[in-house]
N, C-alpha and C. Protein backbone atom coordinates (compact mmCIF):
# COMPACT_ATOMS: atom_id res chain seq x y z
N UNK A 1 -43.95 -26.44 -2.29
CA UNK A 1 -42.85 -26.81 -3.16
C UNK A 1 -41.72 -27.37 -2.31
N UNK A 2 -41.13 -28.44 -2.63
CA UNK A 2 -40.07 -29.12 -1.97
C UNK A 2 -38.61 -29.15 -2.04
N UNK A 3 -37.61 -28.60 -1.80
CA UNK A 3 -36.12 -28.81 -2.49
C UNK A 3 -35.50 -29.39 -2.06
N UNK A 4 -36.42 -31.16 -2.41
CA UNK A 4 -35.24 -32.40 -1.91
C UNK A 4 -34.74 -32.47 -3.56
N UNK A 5 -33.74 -33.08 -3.26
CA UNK A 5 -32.58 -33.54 -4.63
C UNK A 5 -33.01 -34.39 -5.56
N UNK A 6 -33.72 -35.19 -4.55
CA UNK A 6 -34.50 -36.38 -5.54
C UNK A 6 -35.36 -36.24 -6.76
N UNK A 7 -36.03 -35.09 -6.74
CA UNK A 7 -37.29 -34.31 -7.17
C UNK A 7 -36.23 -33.06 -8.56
N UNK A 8 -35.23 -33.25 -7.93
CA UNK A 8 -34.33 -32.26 -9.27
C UNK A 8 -34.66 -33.17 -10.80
N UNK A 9 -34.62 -32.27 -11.51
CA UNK A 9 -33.84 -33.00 -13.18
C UNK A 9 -32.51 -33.12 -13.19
N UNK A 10 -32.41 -34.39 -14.13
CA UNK A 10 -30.93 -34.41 -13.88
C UNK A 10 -29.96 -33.27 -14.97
N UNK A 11 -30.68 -32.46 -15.21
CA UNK A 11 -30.25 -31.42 -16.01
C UNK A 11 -29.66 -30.46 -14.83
N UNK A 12 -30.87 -30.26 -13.75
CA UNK A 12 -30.06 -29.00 -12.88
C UNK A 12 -29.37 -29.74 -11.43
N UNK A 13 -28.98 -30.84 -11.41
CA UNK A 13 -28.19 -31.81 -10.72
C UNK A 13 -26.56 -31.67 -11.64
N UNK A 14 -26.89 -31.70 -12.89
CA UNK A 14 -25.23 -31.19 -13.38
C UNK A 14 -25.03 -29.79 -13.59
N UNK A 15 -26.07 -29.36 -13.50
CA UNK A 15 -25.48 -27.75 -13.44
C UNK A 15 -25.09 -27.52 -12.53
N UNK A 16 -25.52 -27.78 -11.00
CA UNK A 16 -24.72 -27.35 -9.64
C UNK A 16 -24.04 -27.96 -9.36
N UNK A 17 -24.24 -29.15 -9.89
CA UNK A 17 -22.29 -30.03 -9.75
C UNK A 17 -21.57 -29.11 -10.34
N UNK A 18 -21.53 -28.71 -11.64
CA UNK A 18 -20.96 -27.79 -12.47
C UNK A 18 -20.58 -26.97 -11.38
N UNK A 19 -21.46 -26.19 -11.30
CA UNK A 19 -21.33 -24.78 -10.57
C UNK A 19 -20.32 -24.83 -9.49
N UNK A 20 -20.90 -25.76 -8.60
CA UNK A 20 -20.04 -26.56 -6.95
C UNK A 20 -18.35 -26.34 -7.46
N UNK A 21 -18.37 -27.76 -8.49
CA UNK A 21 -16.92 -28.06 -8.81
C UNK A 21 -16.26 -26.56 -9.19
N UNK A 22 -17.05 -25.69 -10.33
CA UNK A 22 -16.27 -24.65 -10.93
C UNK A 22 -16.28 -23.49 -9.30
N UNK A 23 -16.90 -23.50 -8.35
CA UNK A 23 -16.59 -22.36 -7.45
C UNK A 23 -15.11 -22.84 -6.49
N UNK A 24 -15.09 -24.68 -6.32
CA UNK A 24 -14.04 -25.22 -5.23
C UNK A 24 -12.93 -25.00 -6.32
N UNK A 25 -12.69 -24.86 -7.51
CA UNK A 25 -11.40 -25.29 -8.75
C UNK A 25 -11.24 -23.14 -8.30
N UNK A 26 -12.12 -22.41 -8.80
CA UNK A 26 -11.92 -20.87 -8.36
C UNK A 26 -11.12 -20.47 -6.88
N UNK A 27 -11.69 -21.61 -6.00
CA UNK A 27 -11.04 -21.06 -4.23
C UNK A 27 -9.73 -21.72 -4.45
N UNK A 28 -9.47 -22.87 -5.11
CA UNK A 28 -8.15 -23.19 -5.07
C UNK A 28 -7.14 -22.83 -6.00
N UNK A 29 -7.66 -21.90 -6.81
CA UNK A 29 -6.74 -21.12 -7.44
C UNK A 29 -5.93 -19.99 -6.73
N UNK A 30 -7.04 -19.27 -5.68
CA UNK A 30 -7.02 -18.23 -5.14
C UNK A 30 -6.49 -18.68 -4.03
N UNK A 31 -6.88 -19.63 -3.15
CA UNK A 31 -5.75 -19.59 -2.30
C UNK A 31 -3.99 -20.38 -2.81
N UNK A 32 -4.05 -20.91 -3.61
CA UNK A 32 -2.59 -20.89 -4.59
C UNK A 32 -2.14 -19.35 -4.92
N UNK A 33 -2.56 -18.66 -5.38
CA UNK A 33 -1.99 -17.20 -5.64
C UNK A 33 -2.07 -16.71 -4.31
N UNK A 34 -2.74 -16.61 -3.31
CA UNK A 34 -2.36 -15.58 -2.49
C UNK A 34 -1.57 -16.25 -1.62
N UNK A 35 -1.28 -17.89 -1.14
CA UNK A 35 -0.43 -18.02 -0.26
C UNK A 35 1.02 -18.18 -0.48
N UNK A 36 1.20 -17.41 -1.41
CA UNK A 36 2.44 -17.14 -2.36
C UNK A 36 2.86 -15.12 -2.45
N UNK A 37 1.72 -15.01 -1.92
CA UNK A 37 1.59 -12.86 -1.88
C UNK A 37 2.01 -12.72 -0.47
N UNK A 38 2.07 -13.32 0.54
CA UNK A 38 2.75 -12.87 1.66
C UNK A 38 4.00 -13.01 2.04
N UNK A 39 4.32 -13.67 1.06
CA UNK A 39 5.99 -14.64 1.72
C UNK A 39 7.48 -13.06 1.79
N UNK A 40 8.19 -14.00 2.54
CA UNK A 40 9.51 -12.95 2.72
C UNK A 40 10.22 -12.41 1.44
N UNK A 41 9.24 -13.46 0.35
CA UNK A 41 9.98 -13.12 -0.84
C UNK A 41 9.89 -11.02 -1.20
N UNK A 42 8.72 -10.65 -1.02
CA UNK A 42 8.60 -9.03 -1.42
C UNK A 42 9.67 -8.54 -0.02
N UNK A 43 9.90 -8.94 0.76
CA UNK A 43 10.38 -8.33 1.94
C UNK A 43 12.41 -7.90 1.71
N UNK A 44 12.03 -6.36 1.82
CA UNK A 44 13.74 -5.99 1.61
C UNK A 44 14.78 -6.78 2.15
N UNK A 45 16.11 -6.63 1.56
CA UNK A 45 16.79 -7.40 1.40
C UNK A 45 17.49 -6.40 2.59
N UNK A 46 17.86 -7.04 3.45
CA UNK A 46 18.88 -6.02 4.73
C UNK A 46 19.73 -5.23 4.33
N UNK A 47 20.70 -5.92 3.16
CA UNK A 47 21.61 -5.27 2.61
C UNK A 47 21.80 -4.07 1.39
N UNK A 48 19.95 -4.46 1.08
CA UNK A 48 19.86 -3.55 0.00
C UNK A 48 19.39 -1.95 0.02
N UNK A 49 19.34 -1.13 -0.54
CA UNK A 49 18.73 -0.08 0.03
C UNK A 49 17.64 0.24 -0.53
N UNK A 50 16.17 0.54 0.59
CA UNK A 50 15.15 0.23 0.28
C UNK A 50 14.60 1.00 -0.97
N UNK A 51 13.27 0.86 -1.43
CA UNK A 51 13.13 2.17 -3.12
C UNK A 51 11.91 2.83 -2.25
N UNK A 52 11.94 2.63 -1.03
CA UNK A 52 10.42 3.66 -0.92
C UNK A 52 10.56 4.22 0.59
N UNK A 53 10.42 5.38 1.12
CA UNK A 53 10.37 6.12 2.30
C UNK A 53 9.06 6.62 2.20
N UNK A 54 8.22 5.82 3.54
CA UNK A 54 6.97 6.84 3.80
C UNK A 54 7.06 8.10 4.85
N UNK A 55 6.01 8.92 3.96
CA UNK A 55 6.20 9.84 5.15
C UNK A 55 5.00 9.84 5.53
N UNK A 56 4.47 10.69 6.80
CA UNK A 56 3.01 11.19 7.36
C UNK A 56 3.24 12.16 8.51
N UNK A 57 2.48 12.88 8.84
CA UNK A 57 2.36 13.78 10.46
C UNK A 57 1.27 13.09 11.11
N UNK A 58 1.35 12.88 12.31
CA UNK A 58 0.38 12.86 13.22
C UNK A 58 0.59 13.14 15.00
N UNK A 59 -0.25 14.40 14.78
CA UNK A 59 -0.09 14.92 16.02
C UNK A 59 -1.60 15.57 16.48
N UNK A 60 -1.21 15.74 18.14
CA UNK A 60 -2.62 16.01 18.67
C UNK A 60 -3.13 14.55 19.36
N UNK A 61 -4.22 14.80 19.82
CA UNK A 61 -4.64 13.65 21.10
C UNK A 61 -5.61 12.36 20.05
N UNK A 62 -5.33 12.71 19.10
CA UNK A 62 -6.71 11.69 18.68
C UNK A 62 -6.47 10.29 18.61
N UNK A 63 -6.72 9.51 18.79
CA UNK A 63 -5.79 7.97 18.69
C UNK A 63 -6.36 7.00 17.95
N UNK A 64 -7.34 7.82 17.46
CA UNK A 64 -7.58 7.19 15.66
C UNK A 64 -6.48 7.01 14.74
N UNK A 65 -5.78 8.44 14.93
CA UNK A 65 -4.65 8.85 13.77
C UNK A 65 -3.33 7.60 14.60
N UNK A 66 -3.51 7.85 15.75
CA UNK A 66 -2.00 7.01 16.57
C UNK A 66 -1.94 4.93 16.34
N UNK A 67 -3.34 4.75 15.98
CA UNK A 67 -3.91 3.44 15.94
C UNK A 67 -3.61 3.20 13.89
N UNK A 68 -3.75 4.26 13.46
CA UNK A 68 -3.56 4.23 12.11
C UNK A 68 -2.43 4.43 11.60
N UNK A 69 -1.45 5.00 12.74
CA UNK A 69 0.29 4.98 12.18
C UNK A 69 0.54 3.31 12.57
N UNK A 70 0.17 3.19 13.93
CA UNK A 70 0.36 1.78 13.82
C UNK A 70 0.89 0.67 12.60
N UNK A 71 -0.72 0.65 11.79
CA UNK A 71 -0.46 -0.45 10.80
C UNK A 71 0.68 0.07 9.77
N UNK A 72 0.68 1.29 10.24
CA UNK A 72 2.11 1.59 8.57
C UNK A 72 3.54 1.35 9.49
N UNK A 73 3.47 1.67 10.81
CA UNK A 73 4.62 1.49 11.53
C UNK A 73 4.75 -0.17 11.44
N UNK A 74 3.80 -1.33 11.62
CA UNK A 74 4.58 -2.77 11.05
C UNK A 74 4.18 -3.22 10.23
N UNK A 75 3.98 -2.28 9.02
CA UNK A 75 4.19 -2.69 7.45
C UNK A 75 5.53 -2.18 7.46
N UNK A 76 5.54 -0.84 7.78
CA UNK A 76 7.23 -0.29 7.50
C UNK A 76 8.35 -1.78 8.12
N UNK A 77 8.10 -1.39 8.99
CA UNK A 77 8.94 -2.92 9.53
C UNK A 77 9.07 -4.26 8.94
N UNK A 78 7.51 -4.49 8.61
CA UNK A 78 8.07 -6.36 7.43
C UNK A 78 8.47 -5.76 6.58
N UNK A 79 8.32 -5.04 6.02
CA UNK A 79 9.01 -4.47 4.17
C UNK A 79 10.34 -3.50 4.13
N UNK A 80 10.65 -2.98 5.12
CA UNK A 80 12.02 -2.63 5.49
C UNK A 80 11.85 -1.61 4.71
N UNK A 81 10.82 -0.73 5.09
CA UNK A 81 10.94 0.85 4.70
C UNK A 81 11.07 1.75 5.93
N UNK A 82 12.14 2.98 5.29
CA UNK A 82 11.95 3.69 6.49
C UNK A 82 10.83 4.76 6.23
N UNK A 83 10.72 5.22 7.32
CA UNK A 83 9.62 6.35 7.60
C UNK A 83 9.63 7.41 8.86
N UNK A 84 9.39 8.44 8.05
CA UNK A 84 9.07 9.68 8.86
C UNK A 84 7.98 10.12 9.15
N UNK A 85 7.77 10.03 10.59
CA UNK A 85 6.63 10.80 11.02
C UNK A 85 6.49 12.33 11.49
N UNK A 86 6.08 12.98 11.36
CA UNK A 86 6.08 15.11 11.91
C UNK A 86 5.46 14.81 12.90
N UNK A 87 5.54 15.08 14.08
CA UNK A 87 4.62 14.54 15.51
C UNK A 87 4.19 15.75 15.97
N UNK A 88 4.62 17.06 15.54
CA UNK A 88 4.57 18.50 15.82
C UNK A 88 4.55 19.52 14.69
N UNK A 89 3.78 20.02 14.34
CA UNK A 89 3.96 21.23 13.19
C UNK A 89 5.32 21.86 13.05
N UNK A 90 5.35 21.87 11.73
CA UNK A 90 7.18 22.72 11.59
C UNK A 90 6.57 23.95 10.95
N UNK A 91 5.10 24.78 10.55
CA UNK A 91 5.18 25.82 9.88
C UNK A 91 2.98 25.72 10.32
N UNK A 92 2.76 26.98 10.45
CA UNK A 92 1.42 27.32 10.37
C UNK A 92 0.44 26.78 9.52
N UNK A 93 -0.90 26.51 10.00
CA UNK A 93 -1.76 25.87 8.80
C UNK A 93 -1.05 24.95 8.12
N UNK A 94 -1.76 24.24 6.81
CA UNK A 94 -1.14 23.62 5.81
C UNK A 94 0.06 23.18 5.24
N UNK A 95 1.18 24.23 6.07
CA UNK A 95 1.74 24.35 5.54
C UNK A 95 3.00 22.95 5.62
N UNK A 96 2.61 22.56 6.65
CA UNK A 96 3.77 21.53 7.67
C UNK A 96 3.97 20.22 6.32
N UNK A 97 2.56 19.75 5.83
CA UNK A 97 2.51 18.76 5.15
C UNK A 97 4.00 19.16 3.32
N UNK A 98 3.70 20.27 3.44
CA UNK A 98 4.75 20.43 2.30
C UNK A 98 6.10 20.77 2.87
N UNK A 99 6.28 21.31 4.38
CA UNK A 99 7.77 21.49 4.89
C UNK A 99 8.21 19.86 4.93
N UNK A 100 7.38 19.26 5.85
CA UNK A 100 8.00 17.59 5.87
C UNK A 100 8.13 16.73 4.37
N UNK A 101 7.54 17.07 3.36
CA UNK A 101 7.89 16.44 2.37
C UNK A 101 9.16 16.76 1.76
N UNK A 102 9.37 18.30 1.72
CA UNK A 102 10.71 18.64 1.27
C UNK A 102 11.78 18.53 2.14
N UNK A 103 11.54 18.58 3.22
CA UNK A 103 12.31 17.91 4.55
C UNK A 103 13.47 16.54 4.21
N UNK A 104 12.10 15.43 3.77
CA UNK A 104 12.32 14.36 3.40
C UNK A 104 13.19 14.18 2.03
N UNK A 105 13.02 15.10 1.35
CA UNK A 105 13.13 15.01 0.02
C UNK A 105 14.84 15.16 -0.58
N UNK A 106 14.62 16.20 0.67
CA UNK A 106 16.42 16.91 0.51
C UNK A 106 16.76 16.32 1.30
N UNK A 107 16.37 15.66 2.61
CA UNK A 107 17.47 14.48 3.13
C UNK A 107 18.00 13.16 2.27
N UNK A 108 16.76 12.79 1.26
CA UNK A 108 17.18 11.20 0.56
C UNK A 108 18.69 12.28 -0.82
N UNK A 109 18.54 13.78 -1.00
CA UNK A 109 18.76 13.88 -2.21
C UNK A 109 20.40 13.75 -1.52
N UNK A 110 20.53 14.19 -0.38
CA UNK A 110 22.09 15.05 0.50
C UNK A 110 22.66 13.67 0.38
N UNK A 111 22.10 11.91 0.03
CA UNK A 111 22.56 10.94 0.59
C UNK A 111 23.67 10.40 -0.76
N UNK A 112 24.64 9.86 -0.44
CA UNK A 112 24.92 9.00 -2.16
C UNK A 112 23.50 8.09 -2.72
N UNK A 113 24.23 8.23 -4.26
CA UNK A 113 22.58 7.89 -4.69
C UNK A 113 22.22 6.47 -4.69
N UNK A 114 23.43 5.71 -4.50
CA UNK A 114 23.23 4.17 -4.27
C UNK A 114 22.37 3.92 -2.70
N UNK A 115 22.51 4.81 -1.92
CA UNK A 115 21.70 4.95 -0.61
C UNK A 115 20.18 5.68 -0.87
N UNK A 116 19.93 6.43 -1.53
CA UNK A 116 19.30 7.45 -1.66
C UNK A 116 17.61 6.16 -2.25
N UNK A 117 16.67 6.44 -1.70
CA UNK A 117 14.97 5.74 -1.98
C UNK A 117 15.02 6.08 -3.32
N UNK A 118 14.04 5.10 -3.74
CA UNK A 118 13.42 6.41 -5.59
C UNK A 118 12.00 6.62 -4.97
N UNK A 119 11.21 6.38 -4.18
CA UNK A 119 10.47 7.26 -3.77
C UNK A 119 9.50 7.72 -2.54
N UNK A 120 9.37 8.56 -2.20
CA UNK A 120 8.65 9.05 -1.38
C UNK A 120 7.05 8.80 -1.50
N UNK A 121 6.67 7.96 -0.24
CA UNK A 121 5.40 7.87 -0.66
C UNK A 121 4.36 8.72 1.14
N UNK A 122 3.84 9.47 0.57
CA UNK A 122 2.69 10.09 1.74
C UNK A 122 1.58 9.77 2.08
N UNK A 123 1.48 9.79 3.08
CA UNK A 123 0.09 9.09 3.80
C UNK A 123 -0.28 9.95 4.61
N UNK A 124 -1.36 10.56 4.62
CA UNK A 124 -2.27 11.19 5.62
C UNK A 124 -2.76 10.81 7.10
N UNK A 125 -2.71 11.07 8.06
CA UNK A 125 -3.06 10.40 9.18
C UNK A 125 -4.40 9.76 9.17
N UNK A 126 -4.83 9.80 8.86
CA UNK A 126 -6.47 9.17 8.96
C UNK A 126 -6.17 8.34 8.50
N UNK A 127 -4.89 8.03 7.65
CA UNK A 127 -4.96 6.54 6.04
C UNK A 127 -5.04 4.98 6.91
N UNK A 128 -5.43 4.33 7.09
CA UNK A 128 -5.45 2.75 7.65
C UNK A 128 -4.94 2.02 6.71
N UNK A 129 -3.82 1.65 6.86
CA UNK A 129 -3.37 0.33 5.73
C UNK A 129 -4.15 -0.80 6.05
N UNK A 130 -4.92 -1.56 5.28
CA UNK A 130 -5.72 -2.57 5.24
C UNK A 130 -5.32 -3.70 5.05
N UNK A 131 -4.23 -3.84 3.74
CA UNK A 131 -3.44 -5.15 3.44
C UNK A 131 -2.22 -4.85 3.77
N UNK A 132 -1.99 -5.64 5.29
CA UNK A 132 -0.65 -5.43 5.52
C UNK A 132 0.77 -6.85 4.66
N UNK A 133 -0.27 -6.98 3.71
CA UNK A 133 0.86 -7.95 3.30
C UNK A 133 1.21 -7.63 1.63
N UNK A 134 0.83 -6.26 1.49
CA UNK A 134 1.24 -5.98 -0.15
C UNK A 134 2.19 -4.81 -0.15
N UNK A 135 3.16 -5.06 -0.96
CA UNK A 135 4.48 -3.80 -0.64
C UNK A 135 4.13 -2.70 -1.44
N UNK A 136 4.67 -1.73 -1.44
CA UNK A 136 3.77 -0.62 -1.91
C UNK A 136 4.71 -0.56 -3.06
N UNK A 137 5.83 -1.68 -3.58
CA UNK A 137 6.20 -1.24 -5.05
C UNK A 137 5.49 -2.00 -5.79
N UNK A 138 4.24 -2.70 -5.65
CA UNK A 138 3.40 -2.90 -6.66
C UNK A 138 2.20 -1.66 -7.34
N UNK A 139 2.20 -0.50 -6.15
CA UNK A 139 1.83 0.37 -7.17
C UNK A 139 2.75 1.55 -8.11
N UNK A 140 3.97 0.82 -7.57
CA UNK A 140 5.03 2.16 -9.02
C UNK A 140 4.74 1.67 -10.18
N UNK A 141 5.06 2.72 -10.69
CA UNK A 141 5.07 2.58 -12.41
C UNK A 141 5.75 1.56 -12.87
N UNK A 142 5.78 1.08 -14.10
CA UNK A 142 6.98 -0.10 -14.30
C UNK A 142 8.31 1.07 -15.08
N UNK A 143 9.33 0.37 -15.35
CA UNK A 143 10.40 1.27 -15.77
C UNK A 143 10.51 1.96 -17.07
N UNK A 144 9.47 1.05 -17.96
CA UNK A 144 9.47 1.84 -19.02
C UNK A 144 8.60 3.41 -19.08
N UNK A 145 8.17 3.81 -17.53
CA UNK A 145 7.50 5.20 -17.56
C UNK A 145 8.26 5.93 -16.44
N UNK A 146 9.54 5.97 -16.73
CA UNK A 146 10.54 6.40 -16.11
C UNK A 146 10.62 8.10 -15.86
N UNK A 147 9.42 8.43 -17.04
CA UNK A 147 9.24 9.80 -16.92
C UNK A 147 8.04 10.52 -16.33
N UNK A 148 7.58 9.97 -15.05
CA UNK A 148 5.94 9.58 -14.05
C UNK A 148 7.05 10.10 -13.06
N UNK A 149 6.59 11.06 -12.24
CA UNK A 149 7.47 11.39 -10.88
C UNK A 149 6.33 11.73 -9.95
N UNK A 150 5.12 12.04 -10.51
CA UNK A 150 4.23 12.40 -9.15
C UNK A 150 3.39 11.61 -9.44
N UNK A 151 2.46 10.40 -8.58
CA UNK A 151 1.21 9.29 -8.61
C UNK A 151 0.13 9.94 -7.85
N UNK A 152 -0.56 10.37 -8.14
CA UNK A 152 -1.72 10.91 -7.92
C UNK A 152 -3.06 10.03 -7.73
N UNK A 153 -3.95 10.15 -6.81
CA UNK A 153 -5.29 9.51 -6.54
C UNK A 153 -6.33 10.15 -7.02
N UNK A 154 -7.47 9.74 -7.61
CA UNK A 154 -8.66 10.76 -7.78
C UNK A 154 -10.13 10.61 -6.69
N UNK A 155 -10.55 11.15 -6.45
CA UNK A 155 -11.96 11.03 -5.39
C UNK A 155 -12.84 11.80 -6.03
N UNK A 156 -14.08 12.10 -5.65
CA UNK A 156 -15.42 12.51 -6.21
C UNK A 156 -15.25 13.83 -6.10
N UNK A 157 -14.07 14.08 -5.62
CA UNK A 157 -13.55 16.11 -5.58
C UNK A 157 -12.64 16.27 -6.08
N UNK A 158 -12.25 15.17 -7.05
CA UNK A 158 -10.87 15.63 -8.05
C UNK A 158 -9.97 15.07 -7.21
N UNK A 159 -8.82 15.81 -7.28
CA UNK A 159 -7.53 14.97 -6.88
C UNK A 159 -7.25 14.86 -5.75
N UNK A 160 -7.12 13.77 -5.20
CA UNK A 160 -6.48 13.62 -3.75
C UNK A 160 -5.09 13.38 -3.41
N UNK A 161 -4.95 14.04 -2.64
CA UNK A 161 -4.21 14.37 -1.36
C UNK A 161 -3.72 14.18 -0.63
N UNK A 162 -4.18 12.90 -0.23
CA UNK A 162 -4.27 11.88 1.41
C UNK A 162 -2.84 11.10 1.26
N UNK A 163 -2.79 9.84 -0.23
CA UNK A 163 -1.82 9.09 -0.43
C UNK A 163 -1.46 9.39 -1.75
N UNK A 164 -0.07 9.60 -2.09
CA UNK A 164 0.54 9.58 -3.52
C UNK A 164 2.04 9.29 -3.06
N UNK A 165 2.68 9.02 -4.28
CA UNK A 165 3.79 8.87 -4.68
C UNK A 165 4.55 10.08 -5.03
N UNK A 166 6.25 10.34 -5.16
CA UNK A 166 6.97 11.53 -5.36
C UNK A 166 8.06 10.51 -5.83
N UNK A 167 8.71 10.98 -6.53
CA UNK A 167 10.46 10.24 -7.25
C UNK A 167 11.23 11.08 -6.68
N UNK A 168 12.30 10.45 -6.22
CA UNK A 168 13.65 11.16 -6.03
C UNK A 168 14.19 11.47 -6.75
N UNK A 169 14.77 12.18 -7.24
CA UNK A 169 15.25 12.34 -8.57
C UNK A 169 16.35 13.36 -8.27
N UNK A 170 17.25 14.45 -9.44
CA UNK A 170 17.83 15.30 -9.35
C UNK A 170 16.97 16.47 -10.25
């Protein structure tokens, strides 16, 4: 069997023209939308005060976890979030991950509220940010669910843990 062109019908000669044209009209849509998703436009305003503080711990020798603060250390930087890292346990076991959140929590609350984040977002050391060019207020709520204060993940063991959201609030 042969698959020169010549030997096609001209039935399946316009279908993969079809096809051809409809996949190049699909890539140039897509690169129109995304070379429009990186620009300085999502990137904080110097003067403004940012809506999101990450936090995470990472401590100990492993440099998996030190290679994985990395990418959040220059995402934090293009998107002009600040962030706290725990580099040392503040409390036994488990417990450090909930001292540094409330840590965080009552420092944004002690601030005026025109200074003050709306939210706290946590990351686990293992987490690898992958797209360093999407700001993380595309996953808040929109404003009409003004009453959403904790964003929660689910995994094949129920709720995770690793990355969520927290509101500042009073």
């Amino acid at each position: 069997m042969s698959f020169s062109p010549h030997r096609w019908s001209q039935r399946t000669r316009v279908r993969i023209s079809f096809q051809v044209a409809l996949a190049f009209t699909g890539l140039f849509w897509l690169l129109i939308f995304f070379s429009h998703y990186g620009r300085d436009s999502h990137v904080a305003n110097a003067t403004s005060a940012p809506i999101i503080r990450k936090v995470r711990m990472v401590y100990g020798n492993n440099s998996v976890y030190y290679r994985a603060l990395k990418t959040h250390e220059d995402h934090s930087r293009r998107f002009g979030y600040p962030m706290t890292v725990l580099h040392k346990p503040l409390l036994e076991g488990a417990w450090s991950k909930t001292a540094i959140l409330l840590r965080a929590l009552i420092e944004e609350l002690e601030k005026p509220e025109a200074q003050q984040v709306r939210w706290l977002f946590w990351v686990d050391g293992d987490t690898v940010l992958m797209n360093p060019n999407m700001p993380l207020e595309t996953f808040l709520p929109p404003p009409e669910l003004s009453h959403t204060h904790l964003m929660l993940t689910e995994d094949w063991n129920g709720m995770n843990n690793g990355v969520f959201f927290i509101r500042v609030h009073q």
